[in-house]
Every structure is written in C-alpha cells, then in structure tokens.
PDB file of N, CA and C in Angstrom:
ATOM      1  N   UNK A   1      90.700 129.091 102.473  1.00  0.00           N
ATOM      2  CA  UNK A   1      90.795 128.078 101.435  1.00  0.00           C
ATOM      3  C   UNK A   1      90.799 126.704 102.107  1.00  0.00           C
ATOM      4  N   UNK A   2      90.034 125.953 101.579  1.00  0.00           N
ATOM      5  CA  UNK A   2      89.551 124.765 102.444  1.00  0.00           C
ATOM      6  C   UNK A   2      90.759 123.731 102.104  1.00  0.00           C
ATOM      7  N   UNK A   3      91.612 123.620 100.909  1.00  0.00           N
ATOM      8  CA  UNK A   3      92.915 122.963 101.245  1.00  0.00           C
ATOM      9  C   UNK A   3      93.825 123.097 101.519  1.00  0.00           C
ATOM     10  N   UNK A   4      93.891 124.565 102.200  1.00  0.00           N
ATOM     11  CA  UNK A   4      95.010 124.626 103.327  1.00  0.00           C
ATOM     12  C   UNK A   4      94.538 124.191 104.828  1.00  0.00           C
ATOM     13  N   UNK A   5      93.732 124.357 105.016  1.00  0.00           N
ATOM     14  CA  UNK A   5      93.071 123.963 106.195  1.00  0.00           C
ATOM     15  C   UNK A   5      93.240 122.232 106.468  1.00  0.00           C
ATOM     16  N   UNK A   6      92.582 121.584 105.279  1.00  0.00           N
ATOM     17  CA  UNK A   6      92.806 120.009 105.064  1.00  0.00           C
ATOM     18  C   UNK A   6      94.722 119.808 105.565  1.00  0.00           C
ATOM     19  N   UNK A   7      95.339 120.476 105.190  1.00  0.00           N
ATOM     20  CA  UNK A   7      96.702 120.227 104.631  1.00  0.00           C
ATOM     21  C   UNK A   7      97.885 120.223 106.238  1.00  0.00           C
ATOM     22  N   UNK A   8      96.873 121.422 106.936  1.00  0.00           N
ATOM     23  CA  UNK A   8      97.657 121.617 108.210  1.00  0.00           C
ATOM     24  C   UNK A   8      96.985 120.700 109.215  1.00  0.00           C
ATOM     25  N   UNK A   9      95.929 119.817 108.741  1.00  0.00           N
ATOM     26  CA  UNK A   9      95.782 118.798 109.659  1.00  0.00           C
ATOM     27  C   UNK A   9      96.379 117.565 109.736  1.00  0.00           C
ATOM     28  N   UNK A  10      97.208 117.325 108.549  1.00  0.00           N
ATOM     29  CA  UNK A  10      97.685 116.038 108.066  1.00  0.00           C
ATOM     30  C   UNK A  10      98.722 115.603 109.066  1.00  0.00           C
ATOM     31  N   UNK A  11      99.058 114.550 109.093  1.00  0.00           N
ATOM     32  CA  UNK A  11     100.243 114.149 110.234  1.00  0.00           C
ATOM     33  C   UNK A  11     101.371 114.496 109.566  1.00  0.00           C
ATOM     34  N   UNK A  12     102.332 114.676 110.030  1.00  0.00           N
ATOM     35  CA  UNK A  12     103.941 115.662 109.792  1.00  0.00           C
ATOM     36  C   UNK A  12     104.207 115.253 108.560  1.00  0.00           C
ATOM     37  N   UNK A  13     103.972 113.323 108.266  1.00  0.00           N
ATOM     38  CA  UNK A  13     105.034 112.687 107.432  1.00  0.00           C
ATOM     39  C   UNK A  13     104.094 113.398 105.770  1.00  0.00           C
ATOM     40  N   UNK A  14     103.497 113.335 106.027  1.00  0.00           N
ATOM     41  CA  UNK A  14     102.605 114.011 104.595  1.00  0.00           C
ATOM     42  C   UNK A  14     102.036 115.904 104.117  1.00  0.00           C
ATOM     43  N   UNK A  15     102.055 115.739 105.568  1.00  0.00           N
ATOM     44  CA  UNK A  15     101.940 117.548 105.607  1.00  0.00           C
ATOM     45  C   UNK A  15     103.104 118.439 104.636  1.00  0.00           C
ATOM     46  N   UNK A  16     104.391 117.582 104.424  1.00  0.00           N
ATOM     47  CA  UNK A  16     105.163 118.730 103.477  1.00  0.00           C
ATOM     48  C   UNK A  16     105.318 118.057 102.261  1.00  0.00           C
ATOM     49  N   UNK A  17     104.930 117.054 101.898  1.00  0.00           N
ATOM     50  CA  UNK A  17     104.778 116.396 100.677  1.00  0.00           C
ATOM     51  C   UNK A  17     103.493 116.598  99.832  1.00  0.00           C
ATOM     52  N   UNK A  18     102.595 115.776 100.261  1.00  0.00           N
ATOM     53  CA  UNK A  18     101.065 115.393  99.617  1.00  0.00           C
ATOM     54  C   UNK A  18     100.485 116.800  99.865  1.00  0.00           C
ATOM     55  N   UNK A  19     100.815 117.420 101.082  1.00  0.00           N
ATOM     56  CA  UNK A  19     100.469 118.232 101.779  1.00  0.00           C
ATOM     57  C   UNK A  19     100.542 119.986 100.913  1.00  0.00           C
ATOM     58  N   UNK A  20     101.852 119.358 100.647  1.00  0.00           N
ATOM     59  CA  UNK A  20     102.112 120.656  99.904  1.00  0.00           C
ATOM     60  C   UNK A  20     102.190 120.454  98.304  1.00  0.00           C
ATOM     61  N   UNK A  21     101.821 119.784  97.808  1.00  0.00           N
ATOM     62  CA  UNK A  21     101.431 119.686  96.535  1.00  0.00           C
ATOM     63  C   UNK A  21      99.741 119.897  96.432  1.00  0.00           C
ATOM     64  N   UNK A  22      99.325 119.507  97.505  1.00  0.00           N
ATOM     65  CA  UNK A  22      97.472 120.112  97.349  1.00  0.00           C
ATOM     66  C   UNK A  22      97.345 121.550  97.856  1.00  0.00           C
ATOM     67  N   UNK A  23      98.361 121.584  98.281  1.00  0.00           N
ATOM     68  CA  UNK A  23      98.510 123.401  98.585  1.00  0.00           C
ATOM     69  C   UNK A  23      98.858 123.948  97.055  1.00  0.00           C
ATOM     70  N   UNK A  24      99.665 123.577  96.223  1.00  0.00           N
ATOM     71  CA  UNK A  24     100.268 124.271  95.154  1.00  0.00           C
ATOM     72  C   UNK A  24      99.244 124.257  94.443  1.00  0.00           C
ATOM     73  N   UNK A  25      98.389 123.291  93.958  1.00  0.00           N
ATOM     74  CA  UNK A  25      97.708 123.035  93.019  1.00  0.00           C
ATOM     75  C   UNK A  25      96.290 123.797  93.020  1.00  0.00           C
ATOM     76  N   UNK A  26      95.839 123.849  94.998  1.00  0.00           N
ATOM     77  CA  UNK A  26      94.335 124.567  94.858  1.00  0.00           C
ATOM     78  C   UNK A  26      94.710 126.241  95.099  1.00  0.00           C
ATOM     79  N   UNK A  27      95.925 126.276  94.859  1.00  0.00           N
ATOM     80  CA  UNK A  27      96.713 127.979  94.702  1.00  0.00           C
ATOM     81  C   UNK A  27      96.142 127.988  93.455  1.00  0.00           C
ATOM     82  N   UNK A  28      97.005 127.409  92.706  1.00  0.00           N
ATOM     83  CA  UNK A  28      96.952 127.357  90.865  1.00  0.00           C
ATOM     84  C   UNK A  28      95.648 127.580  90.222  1.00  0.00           C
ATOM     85  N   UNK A  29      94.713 126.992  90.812  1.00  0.00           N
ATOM     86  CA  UNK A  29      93.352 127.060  89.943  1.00  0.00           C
ATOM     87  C   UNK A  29      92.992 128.730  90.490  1.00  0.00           C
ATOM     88  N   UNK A  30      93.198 129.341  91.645  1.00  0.00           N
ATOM     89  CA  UNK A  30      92.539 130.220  92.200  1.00  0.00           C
ATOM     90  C   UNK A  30      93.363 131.527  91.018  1.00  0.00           C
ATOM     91  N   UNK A  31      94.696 131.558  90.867  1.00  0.00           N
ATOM     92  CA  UNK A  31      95.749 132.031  90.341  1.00  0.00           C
ATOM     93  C   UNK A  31      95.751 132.279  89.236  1.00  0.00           C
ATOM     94  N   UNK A  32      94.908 131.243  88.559  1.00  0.00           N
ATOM     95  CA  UNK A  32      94.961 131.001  87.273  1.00  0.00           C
ATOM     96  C   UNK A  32      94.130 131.341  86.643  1.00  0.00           C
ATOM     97  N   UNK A  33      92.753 131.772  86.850  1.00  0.00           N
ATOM     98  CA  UNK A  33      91.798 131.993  86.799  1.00  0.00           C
ATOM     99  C   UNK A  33      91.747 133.517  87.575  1.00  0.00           C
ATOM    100  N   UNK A  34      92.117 134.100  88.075  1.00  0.00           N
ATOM    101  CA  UNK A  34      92.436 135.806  88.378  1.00  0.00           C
ATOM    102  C   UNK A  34      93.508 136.119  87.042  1.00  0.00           C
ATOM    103  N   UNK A  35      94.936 135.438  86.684  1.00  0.00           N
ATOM    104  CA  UNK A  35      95.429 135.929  85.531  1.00  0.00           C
ATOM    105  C   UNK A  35      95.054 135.559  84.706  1.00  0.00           C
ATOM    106  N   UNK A  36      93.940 134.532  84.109  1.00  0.00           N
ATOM    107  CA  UNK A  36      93.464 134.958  82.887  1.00  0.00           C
ATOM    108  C   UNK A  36      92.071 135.944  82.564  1.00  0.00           C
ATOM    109  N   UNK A  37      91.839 136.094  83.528  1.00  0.00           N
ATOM    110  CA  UNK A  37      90.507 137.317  83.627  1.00  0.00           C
ATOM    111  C   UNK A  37      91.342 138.453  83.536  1.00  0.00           C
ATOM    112  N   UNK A  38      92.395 138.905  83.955  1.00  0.00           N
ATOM    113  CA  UNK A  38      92.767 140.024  82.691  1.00  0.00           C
ATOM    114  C   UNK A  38      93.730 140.259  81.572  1.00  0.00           C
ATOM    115  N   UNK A  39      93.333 138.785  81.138  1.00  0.00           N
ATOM    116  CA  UNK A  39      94.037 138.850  79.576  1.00  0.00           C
ATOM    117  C   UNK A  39      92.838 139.561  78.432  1.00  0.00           C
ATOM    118  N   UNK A  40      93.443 139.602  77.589  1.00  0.00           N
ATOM    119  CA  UNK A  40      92.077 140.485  76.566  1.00  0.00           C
ATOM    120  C   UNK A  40      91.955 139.897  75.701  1.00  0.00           C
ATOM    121  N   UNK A  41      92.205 138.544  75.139  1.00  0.00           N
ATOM    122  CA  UNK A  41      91.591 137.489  73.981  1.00  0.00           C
ATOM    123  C   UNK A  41      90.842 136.386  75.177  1.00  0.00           C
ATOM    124  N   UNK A  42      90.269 136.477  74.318  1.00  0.00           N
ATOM    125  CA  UNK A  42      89.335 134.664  74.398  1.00  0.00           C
ATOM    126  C   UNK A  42      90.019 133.465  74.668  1.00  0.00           C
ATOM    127  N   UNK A  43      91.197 133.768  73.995  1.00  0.00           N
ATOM    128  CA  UNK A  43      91.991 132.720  73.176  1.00  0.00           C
ATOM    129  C   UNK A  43      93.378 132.702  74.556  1.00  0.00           C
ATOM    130  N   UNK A  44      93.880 133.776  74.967  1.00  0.00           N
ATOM    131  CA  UNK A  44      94.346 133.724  76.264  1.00  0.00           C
ATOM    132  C   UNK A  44      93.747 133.254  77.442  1.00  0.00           C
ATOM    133  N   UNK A  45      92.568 133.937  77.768  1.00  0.00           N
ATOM    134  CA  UNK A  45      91.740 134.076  78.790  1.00  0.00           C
ATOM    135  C   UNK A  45      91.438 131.936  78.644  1.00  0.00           C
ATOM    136  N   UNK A  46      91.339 131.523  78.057  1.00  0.00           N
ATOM    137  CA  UNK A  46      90.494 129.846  77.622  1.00  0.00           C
ATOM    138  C   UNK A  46      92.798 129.080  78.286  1.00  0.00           C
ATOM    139  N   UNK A  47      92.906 129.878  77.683  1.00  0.00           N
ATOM    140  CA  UNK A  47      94.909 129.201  77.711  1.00  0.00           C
ATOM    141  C   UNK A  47      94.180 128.873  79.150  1.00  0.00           C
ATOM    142  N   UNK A  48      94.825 130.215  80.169  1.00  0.00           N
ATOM    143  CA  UNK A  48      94.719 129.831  81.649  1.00  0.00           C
ATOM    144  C   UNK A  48      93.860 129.392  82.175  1.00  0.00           C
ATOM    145  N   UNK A  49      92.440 128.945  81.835  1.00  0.00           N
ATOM    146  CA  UNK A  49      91.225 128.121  82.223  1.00  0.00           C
ATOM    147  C   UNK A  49      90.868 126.433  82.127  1.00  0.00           C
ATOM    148  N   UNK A  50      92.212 126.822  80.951  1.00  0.00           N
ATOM    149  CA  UNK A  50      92.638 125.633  81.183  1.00  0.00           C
ATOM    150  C   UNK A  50      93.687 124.481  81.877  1.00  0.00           C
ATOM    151  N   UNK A  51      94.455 125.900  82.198  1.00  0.00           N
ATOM    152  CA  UNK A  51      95.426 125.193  82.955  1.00  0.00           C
ATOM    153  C   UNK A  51      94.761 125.442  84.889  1.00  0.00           C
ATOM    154  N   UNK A  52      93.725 126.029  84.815  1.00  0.00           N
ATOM    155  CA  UNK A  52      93.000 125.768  86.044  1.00  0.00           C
ATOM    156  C   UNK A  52      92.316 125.017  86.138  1.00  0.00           C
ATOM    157  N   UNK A  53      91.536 124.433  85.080  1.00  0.00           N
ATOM    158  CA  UNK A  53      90.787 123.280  84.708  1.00  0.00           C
ATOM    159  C   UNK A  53      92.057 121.892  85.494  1.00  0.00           C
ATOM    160  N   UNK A  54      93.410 122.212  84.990  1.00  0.00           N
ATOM    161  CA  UNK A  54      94.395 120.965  85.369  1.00  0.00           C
ATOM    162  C   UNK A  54      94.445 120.795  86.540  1.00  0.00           C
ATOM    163  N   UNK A  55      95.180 121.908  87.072  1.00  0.00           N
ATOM    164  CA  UNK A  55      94.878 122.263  88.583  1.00  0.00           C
ATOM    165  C   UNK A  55      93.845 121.703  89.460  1.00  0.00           C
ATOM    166  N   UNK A  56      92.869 121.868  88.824  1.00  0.00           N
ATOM    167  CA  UNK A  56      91.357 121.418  89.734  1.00  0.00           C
ATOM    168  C   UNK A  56      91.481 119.842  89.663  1.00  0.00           C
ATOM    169  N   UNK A  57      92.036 119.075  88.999  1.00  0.00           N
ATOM    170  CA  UNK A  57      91.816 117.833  88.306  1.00  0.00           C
ATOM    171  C   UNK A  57      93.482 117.391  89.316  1.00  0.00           C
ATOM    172  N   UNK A  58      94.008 118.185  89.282  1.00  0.00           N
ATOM    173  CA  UNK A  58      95.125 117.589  90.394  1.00  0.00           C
ATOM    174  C   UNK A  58      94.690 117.483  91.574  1.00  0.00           C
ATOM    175  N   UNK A  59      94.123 118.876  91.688  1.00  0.00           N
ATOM    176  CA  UNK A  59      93.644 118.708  93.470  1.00  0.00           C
ATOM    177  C   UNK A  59      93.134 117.539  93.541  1.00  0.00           C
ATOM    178  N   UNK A  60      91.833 117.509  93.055  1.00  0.00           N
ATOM    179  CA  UNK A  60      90.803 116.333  93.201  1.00  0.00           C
ATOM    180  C   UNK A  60      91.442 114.685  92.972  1.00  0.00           C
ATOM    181  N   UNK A  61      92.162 114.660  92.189  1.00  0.00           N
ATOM    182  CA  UNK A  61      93.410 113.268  92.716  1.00  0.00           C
ATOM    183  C   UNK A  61      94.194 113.297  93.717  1.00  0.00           C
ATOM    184  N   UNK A  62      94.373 114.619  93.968  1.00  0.00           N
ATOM    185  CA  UNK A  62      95.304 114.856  96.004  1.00  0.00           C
ATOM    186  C   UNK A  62      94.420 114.577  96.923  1.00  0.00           C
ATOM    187  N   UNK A  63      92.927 114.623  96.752  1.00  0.00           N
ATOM    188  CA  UNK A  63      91.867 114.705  97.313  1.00  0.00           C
ATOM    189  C   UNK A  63      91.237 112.990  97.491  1.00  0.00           C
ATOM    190  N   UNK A  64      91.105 112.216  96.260  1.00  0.00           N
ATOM    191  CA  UNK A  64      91.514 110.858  96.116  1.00  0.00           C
ATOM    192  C   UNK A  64      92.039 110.208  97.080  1.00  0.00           C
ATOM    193  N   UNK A  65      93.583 110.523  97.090  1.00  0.00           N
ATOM    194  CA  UNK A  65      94.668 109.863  97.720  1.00  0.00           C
ATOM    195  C   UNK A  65      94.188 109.916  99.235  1.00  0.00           C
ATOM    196  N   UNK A  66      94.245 111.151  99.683  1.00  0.00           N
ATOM    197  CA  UNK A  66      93.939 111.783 100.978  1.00  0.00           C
ATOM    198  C   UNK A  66      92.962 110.842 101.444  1.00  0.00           C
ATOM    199  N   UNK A  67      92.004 110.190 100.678  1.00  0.00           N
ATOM    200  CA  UNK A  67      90.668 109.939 101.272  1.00  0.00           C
ATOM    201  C   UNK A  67      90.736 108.203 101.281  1.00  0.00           C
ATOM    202  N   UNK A  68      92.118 107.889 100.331  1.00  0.00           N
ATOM    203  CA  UNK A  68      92.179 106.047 100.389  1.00  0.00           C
ATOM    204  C   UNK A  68      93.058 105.873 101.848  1.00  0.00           C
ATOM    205  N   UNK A  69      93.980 106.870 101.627  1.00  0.00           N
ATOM    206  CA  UNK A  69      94.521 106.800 102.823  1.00  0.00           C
ATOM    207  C   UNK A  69      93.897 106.955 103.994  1.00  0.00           C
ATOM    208  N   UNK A  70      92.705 107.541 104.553  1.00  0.00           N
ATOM    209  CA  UNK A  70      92.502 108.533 105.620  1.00  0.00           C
ATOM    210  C   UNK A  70      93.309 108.956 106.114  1.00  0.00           C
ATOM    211  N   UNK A  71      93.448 109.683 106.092  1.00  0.00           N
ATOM    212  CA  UNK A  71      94.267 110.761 107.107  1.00  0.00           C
ATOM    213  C   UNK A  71      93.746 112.006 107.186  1.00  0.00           C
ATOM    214  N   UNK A  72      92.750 112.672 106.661  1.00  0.00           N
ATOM    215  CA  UNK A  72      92.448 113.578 106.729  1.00  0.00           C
ATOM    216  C   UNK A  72      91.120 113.674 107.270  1.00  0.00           C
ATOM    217  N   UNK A  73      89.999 114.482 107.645  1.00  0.00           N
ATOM    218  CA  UNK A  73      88.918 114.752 107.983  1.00  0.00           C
ATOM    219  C   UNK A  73      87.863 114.397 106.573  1.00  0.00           C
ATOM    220  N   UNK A  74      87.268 113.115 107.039  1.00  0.00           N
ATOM    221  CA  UNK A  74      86.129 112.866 106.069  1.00  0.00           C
ATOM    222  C   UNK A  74      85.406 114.129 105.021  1.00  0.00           C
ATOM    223  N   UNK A  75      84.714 114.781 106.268  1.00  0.00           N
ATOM    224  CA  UNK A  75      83.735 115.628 106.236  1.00  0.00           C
ATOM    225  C   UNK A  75      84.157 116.811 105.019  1.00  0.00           C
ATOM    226  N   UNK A  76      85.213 117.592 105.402  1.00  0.00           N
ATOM    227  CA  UNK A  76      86.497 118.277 104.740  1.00  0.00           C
ATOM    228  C   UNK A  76      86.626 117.751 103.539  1.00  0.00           C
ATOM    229  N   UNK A  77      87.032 117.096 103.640  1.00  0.00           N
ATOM    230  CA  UNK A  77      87.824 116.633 102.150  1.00  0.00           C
ATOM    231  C   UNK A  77      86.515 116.151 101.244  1.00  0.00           C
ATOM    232  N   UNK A  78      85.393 115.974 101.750  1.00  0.00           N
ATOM    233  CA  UNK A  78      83.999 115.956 101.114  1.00  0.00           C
ATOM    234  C   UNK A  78      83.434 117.451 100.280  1.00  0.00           C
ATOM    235  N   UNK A  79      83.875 118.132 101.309  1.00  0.00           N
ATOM    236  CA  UNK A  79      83.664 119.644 100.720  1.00  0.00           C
ATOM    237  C   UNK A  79      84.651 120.578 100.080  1.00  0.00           C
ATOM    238  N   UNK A  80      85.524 119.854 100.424  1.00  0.00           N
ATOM    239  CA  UNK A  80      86.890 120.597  99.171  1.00  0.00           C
ATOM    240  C   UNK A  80      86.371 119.395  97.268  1.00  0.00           C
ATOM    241  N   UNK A  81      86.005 118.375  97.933  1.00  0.00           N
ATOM    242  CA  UNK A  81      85.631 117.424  96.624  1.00  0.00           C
ATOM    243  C   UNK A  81      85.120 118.447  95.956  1.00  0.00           C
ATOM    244  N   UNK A  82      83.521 118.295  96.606  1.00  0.00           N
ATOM    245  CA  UNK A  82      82.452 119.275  96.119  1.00  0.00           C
ATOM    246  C   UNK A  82      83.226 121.002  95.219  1.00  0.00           C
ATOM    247  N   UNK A  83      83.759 121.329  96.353  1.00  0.00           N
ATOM    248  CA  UNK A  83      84.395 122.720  95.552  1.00  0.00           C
ATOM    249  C   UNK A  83      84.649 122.780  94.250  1.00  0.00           C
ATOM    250  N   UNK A  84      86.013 121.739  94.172  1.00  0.00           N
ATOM    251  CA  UNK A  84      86.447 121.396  92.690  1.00  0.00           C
ATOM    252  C   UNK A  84      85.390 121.364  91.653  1.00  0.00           C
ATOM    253  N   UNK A  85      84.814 119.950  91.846  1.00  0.00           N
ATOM    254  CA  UNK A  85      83.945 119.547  91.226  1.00  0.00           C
ATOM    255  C   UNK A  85      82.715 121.377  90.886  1.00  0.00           C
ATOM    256  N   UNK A  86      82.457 121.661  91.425  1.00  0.00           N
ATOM    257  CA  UNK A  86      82.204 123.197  91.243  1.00  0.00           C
ATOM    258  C   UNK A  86      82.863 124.172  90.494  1.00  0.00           C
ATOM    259  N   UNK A  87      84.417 124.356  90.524  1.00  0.00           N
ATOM    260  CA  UNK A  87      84.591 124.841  90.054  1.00  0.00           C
ATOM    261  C   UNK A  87      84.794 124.597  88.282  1.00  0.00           C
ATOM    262  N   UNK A  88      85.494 122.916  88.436  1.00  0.00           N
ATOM    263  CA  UNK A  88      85.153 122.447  87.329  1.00  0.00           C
ATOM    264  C   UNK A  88      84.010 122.793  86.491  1.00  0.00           C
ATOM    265  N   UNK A  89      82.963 122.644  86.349  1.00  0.00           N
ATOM    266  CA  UNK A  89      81.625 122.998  85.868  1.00  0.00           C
ATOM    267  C   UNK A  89      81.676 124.084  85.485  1.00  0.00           C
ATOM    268  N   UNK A  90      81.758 124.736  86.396  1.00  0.00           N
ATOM    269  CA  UNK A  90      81.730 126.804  85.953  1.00  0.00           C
ATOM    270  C   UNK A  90      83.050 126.534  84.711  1.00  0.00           C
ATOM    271  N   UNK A  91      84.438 126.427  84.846  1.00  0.00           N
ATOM    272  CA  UNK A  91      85.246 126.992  84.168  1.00  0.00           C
ATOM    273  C   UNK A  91      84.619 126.144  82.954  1.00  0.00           C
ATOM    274  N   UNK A  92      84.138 124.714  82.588  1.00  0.00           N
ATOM    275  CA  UNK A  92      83.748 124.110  81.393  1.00  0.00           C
ATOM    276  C   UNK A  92      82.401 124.894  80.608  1.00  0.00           C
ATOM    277  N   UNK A  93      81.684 125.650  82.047  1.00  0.00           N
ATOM    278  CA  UNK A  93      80.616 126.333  81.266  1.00  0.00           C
ATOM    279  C   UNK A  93      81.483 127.734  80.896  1.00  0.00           C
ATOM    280  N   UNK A  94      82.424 128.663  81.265  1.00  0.00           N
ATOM    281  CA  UNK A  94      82.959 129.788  80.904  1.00  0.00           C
ATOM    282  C   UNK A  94      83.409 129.450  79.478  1.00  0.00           C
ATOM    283  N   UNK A  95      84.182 128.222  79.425  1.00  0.00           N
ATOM    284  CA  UNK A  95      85.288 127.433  78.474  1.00  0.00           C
ATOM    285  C   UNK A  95      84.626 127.233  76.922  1.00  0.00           C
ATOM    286  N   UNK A  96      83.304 127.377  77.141  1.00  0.00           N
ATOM    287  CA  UNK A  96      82.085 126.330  76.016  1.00  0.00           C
ATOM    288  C   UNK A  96      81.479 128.353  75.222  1.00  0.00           C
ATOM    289  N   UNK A  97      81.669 129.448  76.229  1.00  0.00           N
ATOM    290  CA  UNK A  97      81.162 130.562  75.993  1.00  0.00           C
ATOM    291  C   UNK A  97      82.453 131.333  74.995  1.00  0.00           C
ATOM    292  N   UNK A  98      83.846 130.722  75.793  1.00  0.00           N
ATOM    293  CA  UNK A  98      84.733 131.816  75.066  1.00  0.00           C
ATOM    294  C   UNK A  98      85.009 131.361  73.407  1.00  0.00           C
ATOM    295  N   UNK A  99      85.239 132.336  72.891  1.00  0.00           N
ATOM    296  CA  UNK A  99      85.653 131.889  71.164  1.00  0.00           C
ATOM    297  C   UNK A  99      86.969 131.669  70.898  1.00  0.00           C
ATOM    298  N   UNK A 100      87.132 130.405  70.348  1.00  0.00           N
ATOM    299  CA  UNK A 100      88.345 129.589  70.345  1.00  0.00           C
ATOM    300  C   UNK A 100      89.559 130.046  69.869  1.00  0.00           C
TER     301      UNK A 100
END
C-alpha cells in the first residue's frame, strides 16, 4: 500500500501524527469497500462506498498537506494522488450502477 510506504518515510515529528492519520484513512477506503461487497442490498453495499468515497477524499487532503509541506517523496505522493483519484472514479461509477 503506497501510503504506508509514503508514511514511514516522513521525518519522526509527523510520522505518528499526519503520518498516521493517512495510514487510517487509506486502511478505510480499502476496508470499506471489502465490507460492503458482502452486504446484500444496494442500499448497504452504496452506505460503505460511501464512506470509502470519504476516506479517499481524506487521504487525498493528507496527500495535499504532505505535498505543501514537502516532506515526502514527490514522485510517491504523485502516485498515491493518482490512486485515489482512481479509486474515486470506479466507486462514483459502482455508486451511479447501485439502486438507491
């Protein structure tokens, strides 16, 4: 997972803060999106897609921060962007399929 990787590069003072809130959050979308794939409504399954949808939308402001600050690896945190932004898309195209 590419924001744990980002997270254990950070310098000490942010590694258990910022650090570990972009850890919690790119858990959450992964988490969240395995327990609502086996819920059995639409209407469940859309609940937790959306709260991975949040998740993704946190990271990517941890991802923000990370990148006004530098402190992290350009390159990295370019491709954890990208991820989100990926996954975003898919769950809005899953989100637009399920029945409300």
């Amino acid at each position: 997972m590419s924001v744990v990787k980002i997270t254990h590069e950070l310098p000490s003072e942010y590694r258990y803060t910022i650090g570990d809130q972009m850890i919690r959050s790119g858990l959450s979308i992964v988490l969240n999106i395995a327990e609502g794939s086996g819920k059995e409504s639409d209407k469940e399954l859309n609940r937790y897609f959306n709260i991975a949808m949040g998740s993704t939308n946190e990271t990517l402001a941890v991802i923000d921060v990370l990148s006004d600050l530098r402190i992290a690896d350009e390159k990295k945190m370019e491709e954890a962007e990208k991820l989100c932004v990926s996954i975003s898309k898919q769950l809005g195209g899953f989100k637009k399929k399920l029945k409300k």
